[in-house]
N, C-alpha and C. Protein backbone atom coordinates (compact mmCIF):
# COMPACT_ATOMS: atom_id res chain seq x y z
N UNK A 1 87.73 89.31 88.84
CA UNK A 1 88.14 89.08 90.23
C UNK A 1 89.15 90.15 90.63
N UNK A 2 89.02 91.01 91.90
CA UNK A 2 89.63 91.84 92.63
C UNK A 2 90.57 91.27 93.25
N UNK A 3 92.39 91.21 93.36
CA UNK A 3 93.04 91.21 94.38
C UNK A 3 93.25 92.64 94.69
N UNK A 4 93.19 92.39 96.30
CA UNK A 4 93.58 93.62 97.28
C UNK A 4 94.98 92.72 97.96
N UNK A 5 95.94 93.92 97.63
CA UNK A 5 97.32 93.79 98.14
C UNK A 5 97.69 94.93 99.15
N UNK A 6 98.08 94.86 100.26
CA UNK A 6 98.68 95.22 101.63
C UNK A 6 99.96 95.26 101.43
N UNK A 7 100.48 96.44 100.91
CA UNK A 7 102.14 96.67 101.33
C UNK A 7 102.73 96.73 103.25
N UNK A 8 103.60 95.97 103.28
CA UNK A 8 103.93 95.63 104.42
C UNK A 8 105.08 97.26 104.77
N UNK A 9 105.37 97.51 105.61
CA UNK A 9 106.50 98.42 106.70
C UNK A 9 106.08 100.11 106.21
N UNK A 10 106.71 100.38 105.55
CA UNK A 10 107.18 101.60 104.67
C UNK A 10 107.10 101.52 102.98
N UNK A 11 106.48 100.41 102.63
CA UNK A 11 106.13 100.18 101.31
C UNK A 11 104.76 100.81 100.78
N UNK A 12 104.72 101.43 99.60
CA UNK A 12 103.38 102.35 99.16
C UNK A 12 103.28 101.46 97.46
N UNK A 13 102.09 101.17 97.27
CA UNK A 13 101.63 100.74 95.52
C UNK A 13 101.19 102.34 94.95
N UNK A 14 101.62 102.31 93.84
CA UNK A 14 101.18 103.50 93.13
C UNK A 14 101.08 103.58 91.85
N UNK A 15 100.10 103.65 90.98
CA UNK A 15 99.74 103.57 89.91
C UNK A 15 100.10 104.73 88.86
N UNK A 16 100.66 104.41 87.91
CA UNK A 16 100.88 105.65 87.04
C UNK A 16 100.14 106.36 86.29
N UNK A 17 100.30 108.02 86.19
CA UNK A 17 99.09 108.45 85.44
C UNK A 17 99.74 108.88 83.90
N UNK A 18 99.42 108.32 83.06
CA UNK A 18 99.79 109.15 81.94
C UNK A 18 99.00 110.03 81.97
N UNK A 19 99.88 110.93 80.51
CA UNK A 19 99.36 112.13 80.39
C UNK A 19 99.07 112.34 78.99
N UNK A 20 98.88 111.15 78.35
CA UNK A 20 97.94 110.82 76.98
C UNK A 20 98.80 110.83 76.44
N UNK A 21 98.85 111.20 74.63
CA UNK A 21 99.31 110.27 73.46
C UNK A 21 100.73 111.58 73.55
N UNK A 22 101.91 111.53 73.59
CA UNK A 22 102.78 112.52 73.05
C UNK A 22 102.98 112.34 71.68
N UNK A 23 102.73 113.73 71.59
CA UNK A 23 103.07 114.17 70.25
C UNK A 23 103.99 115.49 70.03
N UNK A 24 105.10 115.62 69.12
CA UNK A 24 106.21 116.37 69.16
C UNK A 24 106.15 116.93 67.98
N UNK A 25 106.10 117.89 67.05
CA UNK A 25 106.32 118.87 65.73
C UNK A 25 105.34 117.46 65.09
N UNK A 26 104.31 117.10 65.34
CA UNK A 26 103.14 116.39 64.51
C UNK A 26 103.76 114.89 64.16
N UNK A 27 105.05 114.58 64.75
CA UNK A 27 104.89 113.14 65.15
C UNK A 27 104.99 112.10 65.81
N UNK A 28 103.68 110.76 65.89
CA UNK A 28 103.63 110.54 67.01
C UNK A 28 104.64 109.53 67.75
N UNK A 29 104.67 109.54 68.47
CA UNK A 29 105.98 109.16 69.52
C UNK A 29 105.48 107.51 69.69
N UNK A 30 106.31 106.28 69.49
CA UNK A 30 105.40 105.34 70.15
C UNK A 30 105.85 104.86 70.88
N UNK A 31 104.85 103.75 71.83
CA UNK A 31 105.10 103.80 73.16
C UNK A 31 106.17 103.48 73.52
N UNK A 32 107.20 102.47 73.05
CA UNK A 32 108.93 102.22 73.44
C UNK A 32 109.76 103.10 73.07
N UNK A 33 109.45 104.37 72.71
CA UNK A 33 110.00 105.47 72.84
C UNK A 33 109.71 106.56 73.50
N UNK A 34 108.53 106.71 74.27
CA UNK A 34 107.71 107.39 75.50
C UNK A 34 108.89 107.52 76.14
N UNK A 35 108.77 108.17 77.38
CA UNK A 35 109.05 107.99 78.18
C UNK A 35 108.12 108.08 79.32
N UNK A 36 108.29 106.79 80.42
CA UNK A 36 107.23 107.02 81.30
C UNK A 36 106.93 107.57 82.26
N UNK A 37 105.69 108.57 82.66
CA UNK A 37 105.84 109.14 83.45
C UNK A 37 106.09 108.72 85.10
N UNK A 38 106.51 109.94 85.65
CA UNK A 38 107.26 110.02 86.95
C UNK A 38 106.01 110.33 88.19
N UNK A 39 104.94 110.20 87.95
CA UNK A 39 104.16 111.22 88.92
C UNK A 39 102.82 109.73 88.39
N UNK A 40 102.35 109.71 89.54
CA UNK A 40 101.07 108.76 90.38
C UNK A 40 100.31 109.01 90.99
N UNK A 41 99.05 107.86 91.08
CA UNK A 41 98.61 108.30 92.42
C UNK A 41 99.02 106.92 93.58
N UNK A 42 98.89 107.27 94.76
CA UNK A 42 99.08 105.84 95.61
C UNK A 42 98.02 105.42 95.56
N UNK A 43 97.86 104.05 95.42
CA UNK A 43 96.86 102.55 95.93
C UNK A 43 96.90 102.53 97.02
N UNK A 44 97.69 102.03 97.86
CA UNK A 44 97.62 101.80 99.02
C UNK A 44 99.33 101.74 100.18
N UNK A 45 99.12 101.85 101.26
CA UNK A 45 100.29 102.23 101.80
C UNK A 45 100.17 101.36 103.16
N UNK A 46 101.40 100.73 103.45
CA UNK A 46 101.76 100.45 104.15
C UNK A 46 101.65 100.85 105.61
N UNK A 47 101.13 100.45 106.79
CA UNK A 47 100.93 100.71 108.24
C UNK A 47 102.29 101.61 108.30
N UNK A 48 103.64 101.78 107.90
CA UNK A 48 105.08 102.26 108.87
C UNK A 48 106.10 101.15 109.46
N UNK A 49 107.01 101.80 108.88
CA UNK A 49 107.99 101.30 109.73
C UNK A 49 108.36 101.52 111.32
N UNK A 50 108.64 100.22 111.87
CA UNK A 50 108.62 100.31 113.36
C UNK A 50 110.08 100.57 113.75
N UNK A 51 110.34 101.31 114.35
CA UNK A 51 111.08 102.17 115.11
C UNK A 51 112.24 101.01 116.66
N UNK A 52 113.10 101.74 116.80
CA UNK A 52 113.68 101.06 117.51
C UNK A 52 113.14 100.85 118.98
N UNK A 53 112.20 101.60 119.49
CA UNK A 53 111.37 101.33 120.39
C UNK A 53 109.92 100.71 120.55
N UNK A 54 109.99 100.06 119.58
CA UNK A 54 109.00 99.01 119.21
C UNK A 54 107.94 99.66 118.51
N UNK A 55 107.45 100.91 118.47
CA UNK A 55 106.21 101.53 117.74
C UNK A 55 106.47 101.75 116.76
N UNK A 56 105.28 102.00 115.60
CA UNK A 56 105.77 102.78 114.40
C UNK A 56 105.30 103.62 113.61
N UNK A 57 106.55 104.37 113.58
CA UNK A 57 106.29 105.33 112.49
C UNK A 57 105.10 105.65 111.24
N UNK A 58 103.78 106.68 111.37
CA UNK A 58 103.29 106.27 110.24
C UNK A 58 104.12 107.23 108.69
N UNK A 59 103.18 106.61 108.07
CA UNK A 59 103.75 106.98 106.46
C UNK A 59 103.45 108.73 106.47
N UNK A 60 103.95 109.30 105.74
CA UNK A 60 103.41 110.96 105.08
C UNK A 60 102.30 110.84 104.01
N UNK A 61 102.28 109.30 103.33
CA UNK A 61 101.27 109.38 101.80
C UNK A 61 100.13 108.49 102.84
N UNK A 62 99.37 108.47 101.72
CA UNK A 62 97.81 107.53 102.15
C UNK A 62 97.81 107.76 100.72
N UNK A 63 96.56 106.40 100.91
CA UNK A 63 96.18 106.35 99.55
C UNK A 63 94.96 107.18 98.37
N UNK A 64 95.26 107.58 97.66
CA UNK A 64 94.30 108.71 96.85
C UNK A 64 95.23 110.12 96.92
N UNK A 65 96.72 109.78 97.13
CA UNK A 65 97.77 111.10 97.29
C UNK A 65 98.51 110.88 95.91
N UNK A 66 98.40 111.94 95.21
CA UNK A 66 99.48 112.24 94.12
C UNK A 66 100.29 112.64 94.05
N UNK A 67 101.69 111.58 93.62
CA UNK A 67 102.95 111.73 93.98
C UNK A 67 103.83 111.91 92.77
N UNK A 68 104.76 112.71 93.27
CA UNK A 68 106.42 112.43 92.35
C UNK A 68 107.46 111.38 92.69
N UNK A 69 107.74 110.46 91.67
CA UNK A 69 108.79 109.61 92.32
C UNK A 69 110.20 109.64 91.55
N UNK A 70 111.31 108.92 91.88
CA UNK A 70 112.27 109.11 90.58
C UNK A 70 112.18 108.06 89.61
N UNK A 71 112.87 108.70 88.50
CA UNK A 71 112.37 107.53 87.25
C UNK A 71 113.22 106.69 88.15
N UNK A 72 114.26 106.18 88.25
CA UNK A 72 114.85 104.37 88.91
C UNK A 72 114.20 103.86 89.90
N UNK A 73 113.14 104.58 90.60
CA UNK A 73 112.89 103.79 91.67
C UNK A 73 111.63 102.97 91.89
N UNK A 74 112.10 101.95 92.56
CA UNK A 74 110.31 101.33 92.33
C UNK A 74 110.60 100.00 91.50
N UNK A 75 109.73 98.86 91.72
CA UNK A 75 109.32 97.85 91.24
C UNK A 75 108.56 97.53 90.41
N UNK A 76 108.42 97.16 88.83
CA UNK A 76 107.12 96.74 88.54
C UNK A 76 106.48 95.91 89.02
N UNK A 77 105.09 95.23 89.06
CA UNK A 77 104.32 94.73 89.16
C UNK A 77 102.66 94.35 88.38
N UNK A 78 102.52 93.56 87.87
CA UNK A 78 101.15 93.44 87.20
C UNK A 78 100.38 92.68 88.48
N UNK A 79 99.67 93.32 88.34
CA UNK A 79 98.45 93.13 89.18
C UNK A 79 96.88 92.75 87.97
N UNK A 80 96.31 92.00 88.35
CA UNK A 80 95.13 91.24 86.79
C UNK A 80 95.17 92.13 85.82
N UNK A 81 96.06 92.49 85.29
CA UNK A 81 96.67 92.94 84.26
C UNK A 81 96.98 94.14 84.49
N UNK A 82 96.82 95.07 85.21
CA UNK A 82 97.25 96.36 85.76
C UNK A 82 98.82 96.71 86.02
N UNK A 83 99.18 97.23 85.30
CA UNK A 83 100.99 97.48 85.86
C UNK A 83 100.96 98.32 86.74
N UNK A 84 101.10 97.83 88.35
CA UNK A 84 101.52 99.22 89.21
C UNK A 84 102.92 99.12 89.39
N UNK A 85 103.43 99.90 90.54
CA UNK A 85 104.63 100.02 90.98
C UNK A 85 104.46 99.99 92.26
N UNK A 86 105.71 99.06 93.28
CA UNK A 86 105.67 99.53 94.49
C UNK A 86 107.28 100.02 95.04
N UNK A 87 106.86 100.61 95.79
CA UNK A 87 108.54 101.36 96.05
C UNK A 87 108.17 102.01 97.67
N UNK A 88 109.36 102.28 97.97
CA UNK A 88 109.39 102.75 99.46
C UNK A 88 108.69 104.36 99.56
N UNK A 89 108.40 104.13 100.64
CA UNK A 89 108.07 105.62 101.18
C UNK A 89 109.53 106.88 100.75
N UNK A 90 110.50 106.36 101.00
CA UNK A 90 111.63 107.29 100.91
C UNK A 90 112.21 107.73 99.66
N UNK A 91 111.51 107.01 98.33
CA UNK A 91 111.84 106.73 97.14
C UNK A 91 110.93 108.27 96.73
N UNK A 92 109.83 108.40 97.64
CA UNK A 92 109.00 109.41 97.15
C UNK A 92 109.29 110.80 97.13
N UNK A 93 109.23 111.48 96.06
CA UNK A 93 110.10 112.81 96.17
C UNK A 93 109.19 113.53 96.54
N UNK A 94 107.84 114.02 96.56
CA UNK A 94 107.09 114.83 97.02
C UNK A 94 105.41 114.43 96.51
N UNK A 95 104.82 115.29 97.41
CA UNK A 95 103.09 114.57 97.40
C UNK A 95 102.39 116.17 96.52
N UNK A 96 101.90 116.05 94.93
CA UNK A 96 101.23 117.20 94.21
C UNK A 96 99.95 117.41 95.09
N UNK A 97 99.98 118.82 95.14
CA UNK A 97 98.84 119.31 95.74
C UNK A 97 98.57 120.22 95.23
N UNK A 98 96.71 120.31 94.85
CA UNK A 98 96.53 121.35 93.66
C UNK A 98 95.90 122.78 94.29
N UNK A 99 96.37 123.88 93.71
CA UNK A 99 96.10 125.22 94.17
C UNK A 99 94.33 125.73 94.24
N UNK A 100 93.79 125.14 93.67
CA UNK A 100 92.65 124.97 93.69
C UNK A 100 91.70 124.78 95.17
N UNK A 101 91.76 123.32 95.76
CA UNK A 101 91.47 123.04 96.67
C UNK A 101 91.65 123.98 97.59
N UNK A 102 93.15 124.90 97.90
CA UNK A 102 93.50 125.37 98.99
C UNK A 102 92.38 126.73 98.82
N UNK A 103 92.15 127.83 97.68
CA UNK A 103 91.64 128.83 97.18
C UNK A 103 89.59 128.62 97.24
N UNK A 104 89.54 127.29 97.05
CA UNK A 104 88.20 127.02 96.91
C UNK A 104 87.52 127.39 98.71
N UNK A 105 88.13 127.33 99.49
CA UNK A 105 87.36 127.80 100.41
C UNK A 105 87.45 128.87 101.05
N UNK A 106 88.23 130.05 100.41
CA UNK A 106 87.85 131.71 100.58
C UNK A 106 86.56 132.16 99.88
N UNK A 107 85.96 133.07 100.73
CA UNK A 107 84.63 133.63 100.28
C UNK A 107 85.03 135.31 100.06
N UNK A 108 84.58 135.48 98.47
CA UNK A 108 84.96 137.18 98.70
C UNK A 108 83.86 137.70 100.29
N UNK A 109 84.49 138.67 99.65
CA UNK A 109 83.69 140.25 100.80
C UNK A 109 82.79 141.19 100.34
């Protein structure tokens, strides 16, 4: 069974990506000594916070955006067994964007 969760104002869900097993001079690290990573992608995002003139503000992320956040910020959450995180829009330090995409649509000469 699927729950779909709707972050309300300026709230974004974002799922963490590891970056597989660390390993340091050949030994392995385990997981309560990891540290976890800082960088996601968003689930889903919140409509915006509304503004003092009644409209609102939309977000900078959407969902399927890969983000940096700080390690303190943010909520856990299990979701049917899934640990995401939700945390504010403002918590978000910046959205990764890969050099690739931008280069993939020049055509030599």
């Amino acid at each position: 069974m699927t729950t779909n969760i709707q972050p309300l104002h300026d709230r974004v869900i974002v799922k963490r990506i590891d970056e597989g097993e660390q390993i340091r001079g050949g030994i392995i690290i385990p997981d309560t000594a990891k540290e976890k990573p800082q960088e996601g992608e968003v689930i889903a995002a919140g409509l915006g916070k509304y503004k003092e003139d009644g409209t609102r503000q939309a977000l900078d992320v959407k969902a399927g955006d890969r983000v940096l956040f700080g390690k303190y910020s943010s909520s856990e959450i299990k979701v049917d067994g899934e640990e995401l995180l939700i945390m504010r829009e403002d918590e978000i330090l910046g959205i990764i964007k890969r050099a690739g995409a931008a280069a993939g649509g020049r055509k030599g000469k």
